[in-house]
N, C-alpha and C. Protein backbone atom coordinates (compact mmCIF):
# COMPACT_ATOMS: atom_id res chain seq x y z
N UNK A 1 0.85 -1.17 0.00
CA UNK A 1 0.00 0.00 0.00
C UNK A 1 0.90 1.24 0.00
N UNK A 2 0.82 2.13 -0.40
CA UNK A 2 1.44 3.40 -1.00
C UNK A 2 0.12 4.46 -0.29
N UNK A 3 1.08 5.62 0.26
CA UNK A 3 0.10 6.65 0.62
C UNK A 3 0.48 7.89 -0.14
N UNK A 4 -0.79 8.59 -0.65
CA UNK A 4 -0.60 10.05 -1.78
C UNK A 4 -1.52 10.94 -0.85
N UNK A 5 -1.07 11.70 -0.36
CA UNK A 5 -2.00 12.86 0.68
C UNK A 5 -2.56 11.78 1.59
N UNK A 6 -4.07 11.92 1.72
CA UNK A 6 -5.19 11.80 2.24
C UNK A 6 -5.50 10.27 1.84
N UNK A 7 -4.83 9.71 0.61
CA UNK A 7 -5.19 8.72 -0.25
C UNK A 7 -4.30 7.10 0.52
N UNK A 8 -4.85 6.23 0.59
CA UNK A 8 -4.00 5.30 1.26
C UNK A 8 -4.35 4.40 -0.73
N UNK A 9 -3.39 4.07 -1.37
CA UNK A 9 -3.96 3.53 -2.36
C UNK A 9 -2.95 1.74 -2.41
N UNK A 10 -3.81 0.59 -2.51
CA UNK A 10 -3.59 -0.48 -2.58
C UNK A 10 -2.56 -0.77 -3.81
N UNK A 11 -1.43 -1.63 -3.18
CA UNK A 11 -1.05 -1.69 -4.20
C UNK A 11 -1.56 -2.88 -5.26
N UNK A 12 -2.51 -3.12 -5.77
CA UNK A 12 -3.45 -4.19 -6.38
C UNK A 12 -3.47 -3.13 -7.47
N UNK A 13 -3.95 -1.83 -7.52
CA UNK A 13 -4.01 -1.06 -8.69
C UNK A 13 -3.09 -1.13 -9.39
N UNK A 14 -1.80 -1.78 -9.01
CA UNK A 14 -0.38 -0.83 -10.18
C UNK A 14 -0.14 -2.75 -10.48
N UNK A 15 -0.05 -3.66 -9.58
CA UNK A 15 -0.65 -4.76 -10.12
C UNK A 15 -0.93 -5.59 -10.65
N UNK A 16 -2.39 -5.53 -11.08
CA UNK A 16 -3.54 -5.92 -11.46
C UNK A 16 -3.52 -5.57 -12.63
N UNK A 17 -4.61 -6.60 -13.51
CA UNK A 17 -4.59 -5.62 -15.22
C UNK A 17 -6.27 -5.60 -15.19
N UNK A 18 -6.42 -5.03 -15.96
CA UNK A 18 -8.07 -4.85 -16.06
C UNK A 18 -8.49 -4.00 -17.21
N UNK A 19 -9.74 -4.16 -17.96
CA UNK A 19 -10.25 -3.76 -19.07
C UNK A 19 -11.77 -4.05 -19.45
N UNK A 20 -12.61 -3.35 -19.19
CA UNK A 20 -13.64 -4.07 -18.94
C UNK A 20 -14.29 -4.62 -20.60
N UNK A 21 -15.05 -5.59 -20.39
CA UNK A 21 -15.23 -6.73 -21.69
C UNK A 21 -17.17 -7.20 -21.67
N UNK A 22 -17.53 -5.77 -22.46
CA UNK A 22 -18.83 -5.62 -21.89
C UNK A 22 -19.61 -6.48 -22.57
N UNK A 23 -19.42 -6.96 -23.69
CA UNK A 23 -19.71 -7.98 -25.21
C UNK A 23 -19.46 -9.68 -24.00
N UNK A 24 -18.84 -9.52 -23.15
CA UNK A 24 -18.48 -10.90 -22.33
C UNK A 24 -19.25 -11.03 -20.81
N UNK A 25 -19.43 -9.69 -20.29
CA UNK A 25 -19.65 -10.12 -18.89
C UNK A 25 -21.11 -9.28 -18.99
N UNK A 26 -21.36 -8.51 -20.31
CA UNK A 26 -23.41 -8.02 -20.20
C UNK A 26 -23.53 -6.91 -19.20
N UNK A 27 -22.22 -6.17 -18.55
CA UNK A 27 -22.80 -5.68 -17.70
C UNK A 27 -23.31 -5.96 -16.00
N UNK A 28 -22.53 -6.94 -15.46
CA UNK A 28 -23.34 -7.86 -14.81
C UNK A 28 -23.11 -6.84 -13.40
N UNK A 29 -21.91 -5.88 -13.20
CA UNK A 29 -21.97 -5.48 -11.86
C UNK A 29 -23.15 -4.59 -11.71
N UNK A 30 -24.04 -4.28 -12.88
CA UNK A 30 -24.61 -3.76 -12.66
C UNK A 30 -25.67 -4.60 -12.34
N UNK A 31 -25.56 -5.52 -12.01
CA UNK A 31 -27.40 -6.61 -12.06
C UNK A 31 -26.63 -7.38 -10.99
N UNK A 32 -25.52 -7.75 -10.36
CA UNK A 32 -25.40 -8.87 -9.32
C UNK A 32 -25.13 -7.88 -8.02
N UNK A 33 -25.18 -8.70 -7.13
CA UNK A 33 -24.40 -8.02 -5.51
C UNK A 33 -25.73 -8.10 -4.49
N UNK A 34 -25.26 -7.34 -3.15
CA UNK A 34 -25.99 -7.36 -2.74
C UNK A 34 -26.88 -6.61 -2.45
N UNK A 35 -26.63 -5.25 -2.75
CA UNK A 35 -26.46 -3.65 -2.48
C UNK A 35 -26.94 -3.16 -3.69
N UNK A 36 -27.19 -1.99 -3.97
CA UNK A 36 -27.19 -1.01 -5.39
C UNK A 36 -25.63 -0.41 -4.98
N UNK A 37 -25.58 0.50 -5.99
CA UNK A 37 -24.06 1.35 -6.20
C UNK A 37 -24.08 2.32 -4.58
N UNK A 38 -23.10 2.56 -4.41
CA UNK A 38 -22.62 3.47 -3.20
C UNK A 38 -23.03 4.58 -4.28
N UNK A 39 -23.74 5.52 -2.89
CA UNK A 39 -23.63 7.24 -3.25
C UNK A 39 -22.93 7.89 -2.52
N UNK A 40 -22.18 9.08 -2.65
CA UNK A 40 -22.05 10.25 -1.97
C UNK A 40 -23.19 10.84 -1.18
N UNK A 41 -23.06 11.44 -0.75
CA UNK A 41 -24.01 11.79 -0.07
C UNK A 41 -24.91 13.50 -1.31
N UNK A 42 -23.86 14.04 -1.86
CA UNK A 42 -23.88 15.09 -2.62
C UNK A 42 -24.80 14.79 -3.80
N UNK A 43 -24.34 12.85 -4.04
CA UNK A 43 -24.56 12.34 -5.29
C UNK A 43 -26.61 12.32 -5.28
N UNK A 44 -27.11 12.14 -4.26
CA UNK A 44 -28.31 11.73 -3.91
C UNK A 44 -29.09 12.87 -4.26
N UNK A 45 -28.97 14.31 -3.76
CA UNK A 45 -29.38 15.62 -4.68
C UNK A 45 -29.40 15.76 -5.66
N UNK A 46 -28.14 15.36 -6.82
CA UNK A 46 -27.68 15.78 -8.09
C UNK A 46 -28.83 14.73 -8.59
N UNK A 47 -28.65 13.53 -8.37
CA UNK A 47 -29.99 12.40 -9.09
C UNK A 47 -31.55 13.04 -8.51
N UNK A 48 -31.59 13.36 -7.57
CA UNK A 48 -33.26 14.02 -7.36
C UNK A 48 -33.32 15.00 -8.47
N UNK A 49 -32.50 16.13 -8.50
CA UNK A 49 -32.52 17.09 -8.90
C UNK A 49 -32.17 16.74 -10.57
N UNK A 50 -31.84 15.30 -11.08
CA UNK A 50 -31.90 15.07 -12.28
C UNK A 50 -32.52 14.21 -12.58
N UNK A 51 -33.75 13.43 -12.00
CA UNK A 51 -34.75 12.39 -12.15
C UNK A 51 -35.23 12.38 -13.64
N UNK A 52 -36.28 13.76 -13.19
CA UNK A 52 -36.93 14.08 -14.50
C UNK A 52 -36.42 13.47 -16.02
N UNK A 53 -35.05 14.12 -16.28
CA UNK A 53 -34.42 14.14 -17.51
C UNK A 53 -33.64 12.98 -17.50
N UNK A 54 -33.35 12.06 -16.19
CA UNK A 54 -33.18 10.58 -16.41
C UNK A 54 -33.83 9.88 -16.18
N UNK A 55 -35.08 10.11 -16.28
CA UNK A 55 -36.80 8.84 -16.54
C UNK A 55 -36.86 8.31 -17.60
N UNK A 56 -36.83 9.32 -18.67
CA UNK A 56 -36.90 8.54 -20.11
C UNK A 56 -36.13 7.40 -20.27
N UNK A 57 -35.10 7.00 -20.02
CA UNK A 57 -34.01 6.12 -20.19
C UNK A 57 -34.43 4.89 -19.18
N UNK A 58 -34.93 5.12 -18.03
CA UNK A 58 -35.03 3.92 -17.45
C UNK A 58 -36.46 3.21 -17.42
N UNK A 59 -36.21 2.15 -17.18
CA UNK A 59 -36.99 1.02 -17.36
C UNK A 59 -38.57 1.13 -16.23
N UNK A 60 -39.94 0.66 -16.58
CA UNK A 60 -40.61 0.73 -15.56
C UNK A 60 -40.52 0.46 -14.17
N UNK A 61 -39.42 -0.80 -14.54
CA UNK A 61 -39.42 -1.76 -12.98
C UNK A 61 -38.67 -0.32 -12.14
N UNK A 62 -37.77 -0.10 -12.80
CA UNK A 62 -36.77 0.64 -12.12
C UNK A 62 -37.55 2.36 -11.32
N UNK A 63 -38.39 3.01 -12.74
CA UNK A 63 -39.29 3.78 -12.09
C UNK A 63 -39.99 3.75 -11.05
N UNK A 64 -40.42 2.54 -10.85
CA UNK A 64 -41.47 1.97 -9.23
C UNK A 64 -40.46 1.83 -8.60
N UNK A 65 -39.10 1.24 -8.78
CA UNK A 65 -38.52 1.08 -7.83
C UNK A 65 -37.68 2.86 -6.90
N UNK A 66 -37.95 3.21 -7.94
CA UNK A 66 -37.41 4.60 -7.05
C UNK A 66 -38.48 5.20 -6.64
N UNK A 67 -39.68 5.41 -7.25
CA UNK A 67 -41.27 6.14 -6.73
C UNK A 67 -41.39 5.51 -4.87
N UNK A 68 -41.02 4.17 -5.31
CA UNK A 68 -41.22 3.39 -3.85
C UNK A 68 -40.34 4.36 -2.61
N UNK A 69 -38.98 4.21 -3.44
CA UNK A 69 -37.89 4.08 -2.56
C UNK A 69 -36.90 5.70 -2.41
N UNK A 70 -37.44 6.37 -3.47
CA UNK A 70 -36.83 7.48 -3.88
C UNK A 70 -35.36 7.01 -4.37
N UNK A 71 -33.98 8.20 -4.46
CA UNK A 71 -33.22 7.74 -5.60
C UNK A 71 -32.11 7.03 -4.42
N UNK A 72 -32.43 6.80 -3.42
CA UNK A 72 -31.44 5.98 -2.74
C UNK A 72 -31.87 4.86 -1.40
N UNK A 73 -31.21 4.15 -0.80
CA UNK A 73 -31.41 3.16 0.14
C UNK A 73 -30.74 3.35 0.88
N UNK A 74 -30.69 2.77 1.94
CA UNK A 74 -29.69 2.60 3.09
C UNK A 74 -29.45 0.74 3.31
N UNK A 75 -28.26 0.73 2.85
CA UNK A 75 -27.71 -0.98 2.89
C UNK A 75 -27.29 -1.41 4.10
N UNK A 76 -27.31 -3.05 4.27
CA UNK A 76 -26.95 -3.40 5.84
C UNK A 76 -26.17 -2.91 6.44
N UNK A 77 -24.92 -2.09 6.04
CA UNK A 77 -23.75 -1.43 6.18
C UNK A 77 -24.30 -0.13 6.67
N UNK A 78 -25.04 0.39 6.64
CA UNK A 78 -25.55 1.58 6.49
C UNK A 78 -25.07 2.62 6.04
N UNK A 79 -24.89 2.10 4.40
CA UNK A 79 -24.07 3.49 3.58
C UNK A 79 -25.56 3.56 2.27
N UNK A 80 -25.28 5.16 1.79
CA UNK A 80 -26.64 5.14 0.87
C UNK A 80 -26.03 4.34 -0.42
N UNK A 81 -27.18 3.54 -0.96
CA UNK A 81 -26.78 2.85 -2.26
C UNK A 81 -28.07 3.37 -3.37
N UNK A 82 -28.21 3.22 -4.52
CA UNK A 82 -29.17 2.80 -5.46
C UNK A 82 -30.33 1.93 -4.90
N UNK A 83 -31.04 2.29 -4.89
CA UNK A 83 -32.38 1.05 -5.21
C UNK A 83 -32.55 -0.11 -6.13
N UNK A 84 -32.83 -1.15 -5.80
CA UNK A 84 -32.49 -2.01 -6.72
C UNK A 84 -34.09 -2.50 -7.34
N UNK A 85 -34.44 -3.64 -8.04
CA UNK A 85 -35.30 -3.94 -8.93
C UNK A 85 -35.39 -5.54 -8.06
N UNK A 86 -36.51 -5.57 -7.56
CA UNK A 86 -36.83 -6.97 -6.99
C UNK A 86 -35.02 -7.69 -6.40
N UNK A 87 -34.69 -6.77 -5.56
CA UNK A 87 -33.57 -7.64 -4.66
C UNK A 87 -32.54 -8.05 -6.03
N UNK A 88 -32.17 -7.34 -7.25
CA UNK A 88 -31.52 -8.22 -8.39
C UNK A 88 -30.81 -6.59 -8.99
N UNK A 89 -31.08 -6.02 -9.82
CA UNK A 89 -30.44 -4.49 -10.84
C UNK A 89 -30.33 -3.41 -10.29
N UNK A 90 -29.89 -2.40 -10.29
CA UNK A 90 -29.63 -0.86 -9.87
C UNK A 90 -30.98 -0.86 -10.65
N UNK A 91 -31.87 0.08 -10.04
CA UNK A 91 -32.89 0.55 -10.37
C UNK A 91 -32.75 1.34 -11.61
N UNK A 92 -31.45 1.71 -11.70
CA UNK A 92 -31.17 2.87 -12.87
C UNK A 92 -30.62 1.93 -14.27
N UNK A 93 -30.88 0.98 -14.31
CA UNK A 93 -30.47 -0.07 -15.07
C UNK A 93 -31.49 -0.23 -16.48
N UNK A 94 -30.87 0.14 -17.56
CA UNK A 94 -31.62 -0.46 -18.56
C UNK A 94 -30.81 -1.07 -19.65
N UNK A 95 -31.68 -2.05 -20.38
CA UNK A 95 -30.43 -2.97 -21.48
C UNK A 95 -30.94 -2.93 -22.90
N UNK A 96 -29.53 -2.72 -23.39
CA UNK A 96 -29.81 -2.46 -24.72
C UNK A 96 -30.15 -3.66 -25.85
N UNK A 97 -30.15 -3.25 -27.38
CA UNK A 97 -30.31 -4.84 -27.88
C UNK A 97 -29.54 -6.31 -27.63
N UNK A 98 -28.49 -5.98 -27.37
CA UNK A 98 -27.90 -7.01 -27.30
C UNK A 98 -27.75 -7.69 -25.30
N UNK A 99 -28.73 -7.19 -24.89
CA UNK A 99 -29.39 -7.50 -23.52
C UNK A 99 -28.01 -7.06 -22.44
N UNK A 100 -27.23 -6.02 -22.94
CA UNK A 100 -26.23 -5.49 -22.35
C UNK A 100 -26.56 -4.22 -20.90
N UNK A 101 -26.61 -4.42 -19.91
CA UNK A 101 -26.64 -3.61 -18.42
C UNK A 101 -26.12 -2.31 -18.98
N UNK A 102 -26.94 -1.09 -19.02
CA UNK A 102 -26.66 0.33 -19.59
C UNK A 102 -27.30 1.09 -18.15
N UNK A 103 -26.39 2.38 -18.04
CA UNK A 103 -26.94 3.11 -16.78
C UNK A 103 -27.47 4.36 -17.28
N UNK A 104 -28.56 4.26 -17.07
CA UNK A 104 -30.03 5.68 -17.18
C UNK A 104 -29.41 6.97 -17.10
N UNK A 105 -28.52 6.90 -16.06
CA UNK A 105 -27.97 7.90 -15.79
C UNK A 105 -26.92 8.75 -16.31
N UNK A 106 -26.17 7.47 -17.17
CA UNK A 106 -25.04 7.96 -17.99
C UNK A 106 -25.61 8.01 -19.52
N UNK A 107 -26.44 7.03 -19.40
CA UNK A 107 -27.39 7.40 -20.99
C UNK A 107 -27.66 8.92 -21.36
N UNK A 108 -28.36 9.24 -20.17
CA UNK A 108 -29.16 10.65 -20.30
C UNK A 108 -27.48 12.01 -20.56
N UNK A 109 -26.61 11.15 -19.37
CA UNK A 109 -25.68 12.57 -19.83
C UNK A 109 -25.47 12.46 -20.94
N UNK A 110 -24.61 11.16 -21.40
CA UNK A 110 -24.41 11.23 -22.94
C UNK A 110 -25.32 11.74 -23.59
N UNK A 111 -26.91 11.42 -23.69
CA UNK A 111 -27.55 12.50 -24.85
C UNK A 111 -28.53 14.15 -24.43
N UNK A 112 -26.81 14.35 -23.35
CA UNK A 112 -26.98 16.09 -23.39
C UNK A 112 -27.94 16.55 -22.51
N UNK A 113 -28.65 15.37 -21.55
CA UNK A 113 -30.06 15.71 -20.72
C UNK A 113 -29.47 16.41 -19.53
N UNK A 114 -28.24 15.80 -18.67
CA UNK A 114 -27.74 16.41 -17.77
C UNK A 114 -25.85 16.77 -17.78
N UNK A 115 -25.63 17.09 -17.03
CA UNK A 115 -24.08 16.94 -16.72
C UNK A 115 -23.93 16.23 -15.58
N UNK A 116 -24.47 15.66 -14.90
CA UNK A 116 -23.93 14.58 -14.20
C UNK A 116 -23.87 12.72 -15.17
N UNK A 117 -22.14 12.48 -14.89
CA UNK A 117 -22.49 11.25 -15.84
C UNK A 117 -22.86 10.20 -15.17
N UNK A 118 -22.48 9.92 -13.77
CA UNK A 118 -23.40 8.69 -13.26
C UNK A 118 -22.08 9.08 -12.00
N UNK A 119 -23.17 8.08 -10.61
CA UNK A 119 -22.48 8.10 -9.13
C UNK A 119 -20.69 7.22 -9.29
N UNK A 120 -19.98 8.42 -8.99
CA UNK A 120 -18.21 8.09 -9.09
C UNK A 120 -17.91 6.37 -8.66
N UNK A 121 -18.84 6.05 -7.43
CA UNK A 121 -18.46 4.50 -7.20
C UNK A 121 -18.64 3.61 -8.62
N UNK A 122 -19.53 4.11 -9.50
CA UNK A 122 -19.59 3.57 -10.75
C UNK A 122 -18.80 3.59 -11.76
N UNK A 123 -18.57 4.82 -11.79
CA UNK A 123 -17.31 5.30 -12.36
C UNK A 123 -15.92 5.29 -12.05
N UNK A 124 -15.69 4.30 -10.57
CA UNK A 124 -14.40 4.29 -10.69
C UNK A 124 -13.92 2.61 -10.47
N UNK A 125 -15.46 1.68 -10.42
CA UNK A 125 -15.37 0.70 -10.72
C UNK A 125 -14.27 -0.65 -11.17
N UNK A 126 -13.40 -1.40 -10.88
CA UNK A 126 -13.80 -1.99 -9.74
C UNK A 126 -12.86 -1.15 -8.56
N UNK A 127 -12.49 -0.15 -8.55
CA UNK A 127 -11.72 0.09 -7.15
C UNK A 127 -13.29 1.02 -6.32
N UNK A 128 -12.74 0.54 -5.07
CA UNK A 128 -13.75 0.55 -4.06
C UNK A 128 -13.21 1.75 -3.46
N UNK A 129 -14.12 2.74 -2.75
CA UNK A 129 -13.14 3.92 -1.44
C UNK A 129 -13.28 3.43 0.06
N UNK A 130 -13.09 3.51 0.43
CA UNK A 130 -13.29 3.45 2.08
C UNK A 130 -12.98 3.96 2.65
N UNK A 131 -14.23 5.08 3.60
CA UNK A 131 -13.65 6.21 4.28
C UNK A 131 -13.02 6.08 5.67
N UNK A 132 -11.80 5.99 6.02
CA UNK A 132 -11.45 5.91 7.44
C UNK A 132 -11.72 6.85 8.13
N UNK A 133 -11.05 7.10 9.26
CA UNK A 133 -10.74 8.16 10.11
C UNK A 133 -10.18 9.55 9.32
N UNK A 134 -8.86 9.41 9.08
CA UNK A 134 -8.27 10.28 8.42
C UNK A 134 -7.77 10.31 6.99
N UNK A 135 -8.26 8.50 6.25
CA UNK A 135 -7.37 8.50 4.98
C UNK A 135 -8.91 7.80 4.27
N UNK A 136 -8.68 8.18 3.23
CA UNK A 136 -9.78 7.30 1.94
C UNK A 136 -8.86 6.04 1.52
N UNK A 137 -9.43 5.08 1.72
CA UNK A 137 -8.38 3.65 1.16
C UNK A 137 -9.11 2.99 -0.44
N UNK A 138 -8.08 3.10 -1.54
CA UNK A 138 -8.27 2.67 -2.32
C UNK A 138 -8.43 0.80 -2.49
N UNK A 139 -9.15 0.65 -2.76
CA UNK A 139 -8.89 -0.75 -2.92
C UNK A 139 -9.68 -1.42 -4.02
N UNK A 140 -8.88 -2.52 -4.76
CA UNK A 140 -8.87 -3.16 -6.01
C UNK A 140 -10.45 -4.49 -5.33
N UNK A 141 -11.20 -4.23 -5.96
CA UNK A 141 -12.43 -5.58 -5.44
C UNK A 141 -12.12 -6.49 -6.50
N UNK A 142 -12.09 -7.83 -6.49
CA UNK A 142 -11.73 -8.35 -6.55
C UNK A 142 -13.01 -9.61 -7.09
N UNK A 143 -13.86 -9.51 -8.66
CA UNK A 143 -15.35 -10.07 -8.16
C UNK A 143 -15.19 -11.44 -9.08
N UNK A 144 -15.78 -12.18 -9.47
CA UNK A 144 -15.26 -13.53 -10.39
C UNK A 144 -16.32 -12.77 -11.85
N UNK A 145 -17.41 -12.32 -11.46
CA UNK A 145 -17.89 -11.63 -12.93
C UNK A 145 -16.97 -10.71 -13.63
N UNK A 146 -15.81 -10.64 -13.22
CA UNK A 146 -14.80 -9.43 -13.99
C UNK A 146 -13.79 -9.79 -14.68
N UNK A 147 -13.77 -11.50 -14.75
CA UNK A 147 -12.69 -12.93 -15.09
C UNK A 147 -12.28 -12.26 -16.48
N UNK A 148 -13.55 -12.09 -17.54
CA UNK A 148 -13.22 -11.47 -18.70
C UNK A 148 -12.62 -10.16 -19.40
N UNK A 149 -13.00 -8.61 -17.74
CA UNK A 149 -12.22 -8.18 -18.05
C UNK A 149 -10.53 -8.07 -17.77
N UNK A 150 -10.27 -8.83 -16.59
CA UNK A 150 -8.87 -9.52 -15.80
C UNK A 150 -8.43 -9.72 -17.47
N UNK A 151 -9.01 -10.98 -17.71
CA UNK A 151 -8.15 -11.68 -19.16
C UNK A 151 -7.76 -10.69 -20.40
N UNK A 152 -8.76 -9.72 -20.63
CA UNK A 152 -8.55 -8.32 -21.54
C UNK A 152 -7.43 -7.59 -20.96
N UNK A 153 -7.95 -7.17 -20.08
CA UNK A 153 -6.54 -6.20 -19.23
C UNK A 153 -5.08 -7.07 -19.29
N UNK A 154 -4.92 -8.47 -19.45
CA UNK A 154 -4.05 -9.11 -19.47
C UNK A 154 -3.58 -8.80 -20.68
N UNK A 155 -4.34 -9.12 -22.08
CA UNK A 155 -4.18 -9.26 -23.16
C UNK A 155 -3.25 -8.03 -23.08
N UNK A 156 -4.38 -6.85 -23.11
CA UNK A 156 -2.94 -5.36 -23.42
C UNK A 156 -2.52 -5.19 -22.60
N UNK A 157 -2.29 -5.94 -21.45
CA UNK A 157 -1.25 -5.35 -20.34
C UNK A 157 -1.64 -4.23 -19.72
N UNK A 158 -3.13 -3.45 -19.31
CA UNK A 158 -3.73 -2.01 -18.84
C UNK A 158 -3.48 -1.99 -16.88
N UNK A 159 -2.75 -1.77 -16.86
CA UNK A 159 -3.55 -1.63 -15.04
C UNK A 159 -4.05 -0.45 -14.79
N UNK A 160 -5.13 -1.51 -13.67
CA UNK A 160 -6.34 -1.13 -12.99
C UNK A 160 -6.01 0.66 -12.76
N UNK A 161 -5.11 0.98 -12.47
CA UNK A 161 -4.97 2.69 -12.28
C UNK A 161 -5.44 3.17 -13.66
N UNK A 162 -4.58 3.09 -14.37
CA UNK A 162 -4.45 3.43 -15.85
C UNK A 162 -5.81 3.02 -16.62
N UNK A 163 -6.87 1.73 -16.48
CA UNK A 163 -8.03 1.83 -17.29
C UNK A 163 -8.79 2.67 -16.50
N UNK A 164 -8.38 3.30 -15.68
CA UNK A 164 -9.30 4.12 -14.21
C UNK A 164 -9.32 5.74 -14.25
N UNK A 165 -7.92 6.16 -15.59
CA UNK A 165 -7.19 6.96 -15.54
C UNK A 165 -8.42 8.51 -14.90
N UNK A 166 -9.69 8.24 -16.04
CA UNK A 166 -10.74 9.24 -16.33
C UNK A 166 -11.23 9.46 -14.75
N UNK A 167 -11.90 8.64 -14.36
CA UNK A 167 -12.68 8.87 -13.27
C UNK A 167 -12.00 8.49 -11.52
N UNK A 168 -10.25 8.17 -11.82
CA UNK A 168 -9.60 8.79 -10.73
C UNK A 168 -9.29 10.42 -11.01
N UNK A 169 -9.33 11.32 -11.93
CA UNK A 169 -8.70 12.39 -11.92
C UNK A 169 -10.14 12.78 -11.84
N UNK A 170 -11.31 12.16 -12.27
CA UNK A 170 -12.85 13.19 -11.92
C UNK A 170 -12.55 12.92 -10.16
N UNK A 171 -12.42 12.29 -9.75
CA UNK A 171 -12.57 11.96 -8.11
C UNK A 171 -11.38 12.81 -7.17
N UNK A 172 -10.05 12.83 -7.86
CA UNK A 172 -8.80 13.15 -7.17
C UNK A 172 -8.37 14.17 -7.96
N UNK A 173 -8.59 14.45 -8.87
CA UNK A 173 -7.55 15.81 -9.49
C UNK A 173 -6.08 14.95 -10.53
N UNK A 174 -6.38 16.00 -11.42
CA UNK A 174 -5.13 15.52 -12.06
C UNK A 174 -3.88 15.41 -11.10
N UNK A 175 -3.35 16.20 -10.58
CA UNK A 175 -2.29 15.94 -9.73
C UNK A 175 -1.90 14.64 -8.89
N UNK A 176 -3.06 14.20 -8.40
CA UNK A 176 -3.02 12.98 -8.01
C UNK A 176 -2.80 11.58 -8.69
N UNK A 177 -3.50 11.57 -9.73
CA UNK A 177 -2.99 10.88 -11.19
C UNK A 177 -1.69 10.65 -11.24
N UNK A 178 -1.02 11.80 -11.77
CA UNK A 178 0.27 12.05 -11.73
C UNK A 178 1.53 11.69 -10.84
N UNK A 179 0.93 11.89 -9.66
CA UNK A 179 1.44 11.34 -8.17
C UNK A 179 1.55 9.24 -8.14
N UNK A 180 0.03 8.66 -8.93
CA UNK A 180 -0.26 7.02 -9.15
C UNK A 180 0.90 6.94 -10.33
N UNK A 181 1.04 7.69 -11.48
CA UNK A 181 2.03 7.62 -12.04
C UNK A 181 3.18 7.66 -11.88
N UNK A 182 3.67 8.50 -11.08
CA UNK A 182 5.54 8.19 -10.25
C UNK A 182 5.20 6.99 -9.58
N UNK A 183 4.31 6.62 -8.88
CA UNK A 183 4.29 5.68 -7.66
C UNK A 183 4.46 4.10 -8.92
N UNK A 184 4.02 4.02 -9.74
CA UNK A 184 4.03 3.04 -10.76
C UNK A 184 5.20 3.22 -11.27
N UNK A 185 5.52 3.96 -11.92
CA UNK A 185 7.67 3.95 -12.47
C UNK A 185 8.35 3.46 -11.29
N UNK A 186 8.33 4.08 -10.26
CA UNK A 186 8.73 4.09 -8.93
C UNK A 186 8.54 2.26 -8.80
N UNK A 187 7.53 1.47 -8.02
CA UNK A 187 7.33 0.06 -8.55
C UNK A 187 7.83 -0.76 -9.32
N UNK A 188 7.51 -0.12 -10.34
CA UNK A 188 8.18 -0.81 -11.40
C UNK A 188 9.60 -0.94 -11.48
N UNK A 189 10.53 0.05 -11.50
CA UNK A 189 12.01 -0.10 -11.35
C UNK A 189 12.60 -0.39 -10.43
N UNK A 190 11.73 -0.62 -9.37
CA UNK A 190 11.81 -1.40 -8.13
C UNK A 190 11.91 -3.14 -8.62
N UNK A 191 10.69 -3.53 -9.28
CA UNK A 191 10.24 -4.79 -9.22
C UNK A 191 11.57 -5.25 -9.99
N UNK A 192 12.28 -4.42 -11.15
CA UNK A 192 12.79 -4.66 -12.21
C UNK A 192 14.32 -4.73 -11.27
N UNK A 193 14.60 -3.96 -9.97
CA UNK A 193 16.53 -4.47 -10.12
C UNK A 193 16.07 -5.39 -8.87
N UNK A 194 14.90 -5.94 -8.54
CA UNK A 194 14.79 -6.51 -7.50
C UNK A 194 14.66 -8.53 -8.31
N UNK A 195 14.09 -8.04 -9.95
CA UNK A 195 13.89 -9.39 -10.43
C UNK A 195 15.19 -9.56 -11.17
């Protein structure tokens, strides 16, 4: 584990390879678990306050499931998550022709409805945060539905930081990026007079 500020970050990110392989796994983190997606707490306003213009995109089940539940839950953990669809999908879940897991939420930004593109735990997928006391801990999850993108990320050789690049610098700032980047040369020319 490597610490950057505030950031305790696992070393599983520098790692690990990963690439996600959506034609192979359908989407599935979005339809398995036990939970819906972690929110921010910030994140739960921005989706009220963007329902409207992300309704069109989602599915009926998913509509009842938020009318019921509004746009968040509280999980056994007691952190806010998504609402889910009969104990099974993120409520915000809809699939395209090829029966592929698409998020309502990122649908709608892509066609210009909002500027929010969907809750960061989604977007920074599979690394997890965990808020301590004083440090946020990065960590690599680790799920068997992700086998296909593991084997992709293998193929080109991507680690988990680097396919992450976008939505660690939406979460941390470019600088911090930059900071996972020395820490990876750094590693690496480590691993290299050590092998």
């Amino acid at each position: 584990m490597i610490q950057i500020d505030y950031v305790l970050v696992s070393d599983d990110l520098f790692s690990e390879r990963f690439l996600c392989d959506l034609a192979a796994c359908k989407g599935a983190c979005c339809v398995e678990g036990e939970s819906g997606a972690p929110l921010e707490v910030d994140e739960i306003g921005i989706l009220e306050d963007n329902l409207e213009e992300i309704r069109p995109f989602m599915r009926p089940e998913g509509i009842e499931a938020v009318e019921k539940n509004g746009v968040f839950t509280v999980d056994d953990d007691g952190d806010f998550v998504t609402p889910l669809v009969d104990g099974r999908e993120c409520a915000f879940v809809h699939f395209d022709k090829a029966g592929i897991a698409k998020c309502a939420v990122e649908t709608a930004y892509r066609a210009g409805k909002t500027d929010f593109l969907k809750p960061i735990s989604c977007h920074l997928y599979p690394i997890r945060i965990t808020e301590l006391k004083d440090f946020s801990a990065l960590n690599y999850h680790h799920w068997p539905i992700c086998d296909p993108a593991r084997s992709c990320g293998a193929k080109v050789d991507l680690k988990v930081f680097k396919f992450l690049r976008e939505p660690l610098i939406r979460k941390f700032g470019e600088d911090f990026f930059a900071q996972l980047e020395a820490a990876d040369a750094h590693l690496s020319k480590q691993d290299a007079t050590e092998g």
